[in-house]
C-alpha atoms as a PDB file:
ATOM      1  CA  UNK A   1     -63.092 -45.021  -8.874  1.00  0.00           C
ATOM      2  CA  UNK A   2     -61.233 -41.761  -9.517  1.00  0.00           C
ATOM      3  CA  UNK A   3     -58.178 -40.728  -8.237  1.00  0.00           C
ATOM      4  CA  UNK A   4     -59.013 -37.451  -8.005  1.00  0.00           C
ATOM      5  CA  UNK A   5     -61.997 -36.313  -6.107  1.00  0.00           C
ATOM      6  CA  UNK A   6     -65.330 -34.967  -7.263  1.00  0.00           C
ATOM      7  CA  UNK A   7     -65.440 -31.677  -5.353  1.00  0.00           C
ATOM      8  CA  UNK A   8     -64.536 -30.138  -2.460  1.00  0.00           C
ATOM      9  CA  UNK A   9     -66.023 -29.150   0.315  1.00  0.00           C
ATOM     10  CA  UNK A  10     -65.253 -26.746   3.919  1.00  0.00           C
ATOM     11  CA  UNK A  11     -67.806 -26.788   6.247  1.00  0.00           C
ATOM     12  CA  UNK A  12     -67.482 -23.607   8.605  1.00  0.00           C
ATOM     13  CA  UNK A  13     -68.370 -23.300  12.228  1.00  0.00           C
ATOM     14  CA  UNK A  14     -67.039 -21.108  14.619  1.00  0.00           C
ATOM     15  CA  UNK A  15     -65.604 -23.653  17.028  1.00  0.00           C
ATOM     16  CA  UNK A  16     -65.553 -26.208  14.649  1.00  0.00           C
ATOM     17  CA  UNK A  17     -66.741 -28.271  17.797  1.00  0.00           C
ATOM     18  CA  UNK A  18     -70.042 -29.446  17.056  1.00  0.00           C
ATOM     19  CA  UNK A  19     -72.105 -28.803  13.609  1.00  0.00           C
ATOM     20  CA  UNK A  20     -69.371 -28.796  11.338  1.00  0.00           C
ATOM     21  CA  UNK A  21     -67.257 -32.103  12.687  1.00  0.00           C
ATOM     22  CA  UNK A  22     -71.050 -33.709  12.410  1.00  0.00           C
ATOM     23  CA  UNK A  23     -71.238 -32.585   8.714  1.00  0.00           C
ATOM     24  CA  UNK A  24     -67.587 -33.726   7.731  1.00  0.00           C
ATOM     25  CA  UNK A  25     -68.073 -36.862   9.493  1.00  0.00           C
ATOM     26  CA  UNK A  26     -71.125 -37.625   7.622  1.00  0.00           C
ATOM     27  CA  UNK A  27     -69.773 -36.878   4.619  1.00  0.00           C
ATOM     28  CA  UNK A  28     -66.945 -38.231   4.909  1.00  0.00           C
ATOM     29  CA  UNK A  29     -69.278 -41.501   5.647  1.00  0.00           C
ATOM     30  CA  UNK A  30     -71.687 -41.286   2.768  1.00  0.00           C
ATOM     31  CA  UNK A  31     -69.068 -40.291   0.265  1.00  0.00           C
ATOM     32  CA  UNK A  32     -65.802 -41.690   1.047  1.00  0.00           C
ATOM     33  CA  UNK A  33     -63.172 -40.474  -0.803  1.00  0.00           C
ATOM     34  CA  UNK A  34     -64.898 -39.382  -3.731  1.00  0.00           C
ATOM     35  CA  UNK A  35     -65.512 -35.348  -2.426  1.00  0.00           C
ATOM     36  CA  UNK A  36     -62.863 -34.471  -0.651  1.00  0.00           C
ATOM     37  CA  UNK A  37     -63.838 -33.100   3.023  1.00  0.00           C
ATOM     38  CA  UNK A  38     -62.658 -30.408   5.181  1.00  0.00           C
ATOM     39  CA  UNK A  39     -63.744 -28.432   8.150  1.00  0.00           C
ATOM     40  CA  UNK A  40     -62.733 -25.488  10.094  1.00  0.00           C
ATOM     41  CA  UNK A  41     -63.679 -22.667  12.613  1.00  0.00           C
ATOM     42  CA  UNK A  42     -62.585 -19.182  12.590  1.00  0.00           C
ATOM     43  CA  UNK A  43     -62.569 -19.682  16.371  1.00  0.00           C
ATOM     44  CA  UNK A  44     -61.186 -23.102  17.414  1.00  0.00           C
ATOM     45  CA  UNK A  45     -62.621 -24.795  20.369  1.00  0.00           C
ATOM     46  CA  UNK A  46     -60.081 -26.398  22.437  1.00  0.00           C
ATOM     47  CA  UNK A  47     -61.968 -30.185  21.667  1.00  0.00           C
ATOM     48  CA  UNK A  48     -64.706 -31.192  19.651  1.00  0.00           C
ATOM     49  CA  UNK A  49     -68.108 -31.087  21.702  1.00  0.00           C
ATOM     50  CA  UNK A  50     -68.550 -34.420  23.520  1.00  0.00           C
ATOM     51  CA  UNK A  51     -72.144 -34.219  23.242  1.00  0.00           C
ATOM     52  CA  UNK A  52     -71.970 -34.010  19.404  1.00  0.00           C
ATOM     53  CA  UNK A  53     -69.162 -37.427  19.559  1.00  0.00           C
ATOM     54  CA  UNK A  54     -71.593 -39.391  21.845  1.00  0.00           C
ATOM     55  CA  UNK A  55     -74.326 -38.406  18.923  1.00  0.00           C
ATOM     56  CA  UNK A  56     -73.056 -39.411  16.387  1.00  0.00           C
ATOM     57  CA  UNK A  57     -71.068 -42.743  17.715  1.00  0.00           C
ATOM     58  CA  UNK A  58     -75.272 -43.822  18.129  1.00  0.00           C
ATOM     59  CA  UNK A  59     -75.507 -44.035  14.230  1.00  0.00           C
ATOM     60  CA  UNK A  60     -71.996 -45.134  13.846  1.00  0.00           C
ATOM     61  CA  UNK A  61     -69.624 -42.130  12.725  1.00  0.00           C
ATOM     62  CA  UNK A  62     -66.581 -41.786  15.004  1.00  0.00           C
ATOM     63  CA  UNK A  63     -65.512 -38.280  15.267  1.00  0.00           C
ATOM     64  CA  UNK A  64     -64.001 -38.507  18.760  1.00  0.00           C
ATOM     65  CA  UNK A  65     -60.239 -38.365  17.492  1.00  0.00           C
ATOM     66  CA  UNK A  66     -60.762 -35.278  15.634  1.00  0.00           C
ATOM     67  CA  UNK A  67     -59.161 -31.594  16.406  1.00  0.00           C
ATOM     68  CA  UNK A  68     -60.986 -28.376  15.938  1.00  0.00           C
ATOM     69  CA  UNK A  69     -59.197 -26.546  12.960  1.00  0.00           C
ATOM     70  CA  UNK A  70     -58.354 -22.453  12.390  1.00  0.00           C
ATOM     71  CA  UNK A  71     -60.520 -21.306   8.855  1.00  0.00           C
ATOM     72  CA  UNK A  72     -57.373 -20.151   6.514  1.00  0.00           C
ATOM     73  CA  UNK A  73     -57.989 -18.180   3.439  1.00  0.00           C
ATOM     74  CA  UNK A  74     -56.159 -21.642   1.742  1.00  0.00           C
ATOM     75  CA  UNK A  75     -58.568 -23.843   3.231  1.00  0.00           C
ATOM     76  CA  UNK A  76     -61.288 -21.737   1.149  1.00  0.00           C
ATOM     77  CA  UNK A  77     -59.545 -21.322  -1.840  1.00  0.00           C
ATOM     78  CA  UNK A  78     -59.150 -25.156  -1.937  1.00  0.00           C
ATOM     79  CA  UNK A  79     -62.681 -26.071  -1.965  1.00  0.00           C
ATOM     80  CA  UNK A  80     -65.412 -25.579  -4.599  1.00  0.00           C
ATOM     81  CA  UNK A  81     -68.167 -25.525  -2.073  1.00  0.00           C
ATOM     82  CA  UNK A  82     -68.058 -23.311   1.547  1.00  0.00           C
ATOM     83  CA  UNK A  83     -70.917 -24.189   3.684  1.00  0.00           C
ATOM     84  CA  UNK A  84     -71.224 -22.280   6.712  1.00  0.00           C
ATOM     85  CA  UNK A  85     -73.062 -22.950   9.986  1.00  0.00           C
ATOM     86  CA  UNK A  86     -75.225 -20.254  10.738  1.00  0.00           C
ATOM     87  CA  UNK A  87     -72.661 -18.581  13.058  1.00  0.00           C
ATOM     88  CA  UNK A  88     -72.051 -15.325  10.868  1.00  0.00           C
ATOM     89  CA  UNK A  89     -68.963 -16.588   9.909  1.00  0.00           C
ATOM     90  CA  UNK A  90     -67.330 -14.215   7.211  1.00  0.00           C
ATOM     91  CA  UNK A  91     -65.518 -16.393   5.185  1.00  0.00           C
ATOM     92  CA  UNK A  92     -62.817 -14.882   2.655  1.00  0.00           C
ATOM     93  CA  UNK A  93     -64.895 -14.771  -1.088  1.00  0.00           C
ATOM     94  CA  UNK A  94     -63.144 -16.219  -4.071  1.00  0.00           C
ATOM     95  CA  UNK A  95     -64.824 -16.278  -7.502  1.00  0.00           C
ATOM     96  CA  UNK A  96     -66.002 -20.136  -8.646  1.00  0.00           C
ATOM     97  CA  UNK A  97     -66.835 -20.942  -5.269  1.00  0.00           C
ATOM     98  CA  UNK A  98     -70.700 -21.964  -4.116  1.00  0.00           C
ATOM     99  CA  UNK A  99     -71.069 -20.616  -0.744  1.00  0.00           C
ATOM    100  CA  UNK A 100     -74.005 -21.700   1.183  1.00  0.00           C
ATOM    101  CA  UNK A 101     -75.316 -20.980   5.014  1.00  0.00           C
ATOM    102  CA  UNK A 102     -77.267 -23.709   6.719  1.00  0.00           C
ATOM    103  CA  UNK A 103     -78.856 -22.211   9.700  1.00  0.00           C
ATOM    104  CA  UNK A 104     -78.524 -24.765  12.504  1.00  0.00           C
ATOM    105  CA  UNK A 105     -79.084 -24.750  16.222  1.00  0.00           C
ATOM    106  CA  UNK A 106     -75.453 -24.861  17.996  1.00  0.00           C
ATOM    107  CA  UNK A 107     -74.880 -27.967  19.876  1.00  0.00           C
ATOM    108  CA  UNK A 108     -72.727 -25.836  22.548  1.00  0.00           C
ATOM    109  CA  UNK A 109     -73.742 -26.844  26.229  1.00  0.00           C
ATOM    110  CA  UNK A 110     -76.522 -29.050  25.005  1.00  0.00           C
ATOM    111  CA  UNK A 111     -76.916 -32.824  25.894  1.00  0.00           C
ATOM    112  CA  UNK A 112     -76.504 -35.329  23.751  1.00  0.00           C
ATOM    113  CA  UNK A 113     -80.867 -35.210  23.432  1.00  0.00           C
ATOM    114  CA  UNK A 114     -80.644 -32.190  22.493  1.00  0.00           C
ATOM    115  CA  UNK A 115     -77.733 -32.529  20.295  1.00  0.00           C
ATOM    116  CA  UNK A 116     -79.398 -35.660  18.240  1.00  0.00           C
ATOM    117  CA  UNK A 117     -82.363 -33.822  15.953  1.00  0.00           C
ATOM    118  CA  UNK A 118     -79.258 -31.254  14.947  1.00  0.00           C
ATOM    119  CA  UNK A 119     -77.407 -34.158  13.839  1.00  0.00           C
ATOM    120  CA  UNK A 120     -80.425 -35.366  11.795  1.00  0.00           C
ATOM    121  CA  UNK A 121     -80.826 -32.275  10.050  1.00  0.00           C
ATOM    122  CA  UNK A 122     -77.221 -32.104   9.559  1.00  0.00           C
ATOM    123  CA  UNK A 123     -77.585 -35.880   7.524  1.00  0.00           C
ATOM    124  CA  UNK A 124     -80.081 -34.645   5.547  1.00  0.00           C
ATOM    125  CA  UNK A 125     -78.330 -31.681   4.624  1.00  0.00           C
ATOM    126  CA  UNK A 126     -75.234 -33.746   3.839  1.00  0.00           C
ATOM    127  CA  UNK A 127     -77.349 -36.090   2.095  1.00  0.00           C
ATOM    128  CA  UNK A 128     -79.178 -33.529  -0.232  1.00  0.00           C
ATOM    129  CA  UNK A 129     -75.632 -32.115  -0.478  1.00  0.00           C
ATOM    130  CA  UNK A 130     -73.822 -35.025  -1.901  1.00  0.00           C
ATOM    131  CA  UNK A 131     -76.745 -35.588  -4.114  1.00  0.00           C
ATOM    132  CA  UNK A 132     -76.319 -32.206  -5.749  1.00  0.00           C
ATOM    133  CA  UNK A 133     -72.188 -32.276  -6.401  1.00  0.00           C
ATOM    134  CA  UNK A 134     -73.194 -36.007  -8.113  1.00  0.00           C
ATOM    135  CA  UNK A 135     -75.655 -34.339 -10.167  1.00  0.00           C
ATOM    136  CA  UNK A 136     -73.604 -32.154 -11.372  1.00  0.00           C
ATOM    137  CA  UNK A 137     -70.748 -34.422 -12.181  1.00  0.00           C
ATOM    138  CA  UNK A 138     -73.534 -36.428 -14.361  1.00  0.00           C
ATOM    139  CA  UNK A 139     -74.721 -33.253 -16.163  1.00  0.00           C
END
């Protein structure tokens, strides 16, 4: 395995509460330490949403110990890919960088069943993700 990661990635929320701890914690997950994983919110919550922790302890990603981060301009410029959650986040735009916007319900003030068919689009997401920065490493 590589020393040095893959890609990048910052996914963007504007609490960084709910959709984008699920997406880092699944990635993180599925691709370990080979893309390099980041989140942030241009709009910190004070905690990550407990409703979006209780999800996804159920399929076995822990992201109960994790802070909600402020989006910095360095955060962006450090990552080949920005994914954004649907929030209208406007994220500084550096040349080189893919920017994509998955449009996701917001976990806010949801319960956990409401909370658990975002997560699974979230995994798929991540999944197809993942499978596109390999791809390219390949070509």
């Amino acid at each position: 395995m590589s020393a040095t990661p893959l890609a990048s990635v910052l996914f963007v929320c504007v609490h960084n509460a709910g959709r984008s701890q699920m997406a880092a914690g699944f990635h993180s997950q599925l691709a370990g330490d080979r893309i390099e994983v980041r989140s942030a919110g241009s709009i910190p919550g004070e905690q990550v949403n407990p409703a979006a922790v209780e999800a996804m302890r159920e399929v076995g990603v822990d992201i109960a110990g994790r802070q909600p981060k402020l989006l910095t301009t360095e955060a962006v410029q450090a990552s080949d890919y920005v994914i954004t959650m649907g929030c209208g986040d406007a994220c500084p735009v550096f040349p080189g960088k893919k920017y994509l916007d998955w449009a996701l319900e917001d976990p806010a003030g949801k319960g956990v069943e409401s909370v658990r068919p975002i997560r699974d689009e979230i995994k798929a997401r991540v999944e197809n993700l993942i499978g596109e920065i390999d791809a390219r490493q390949e070509a």
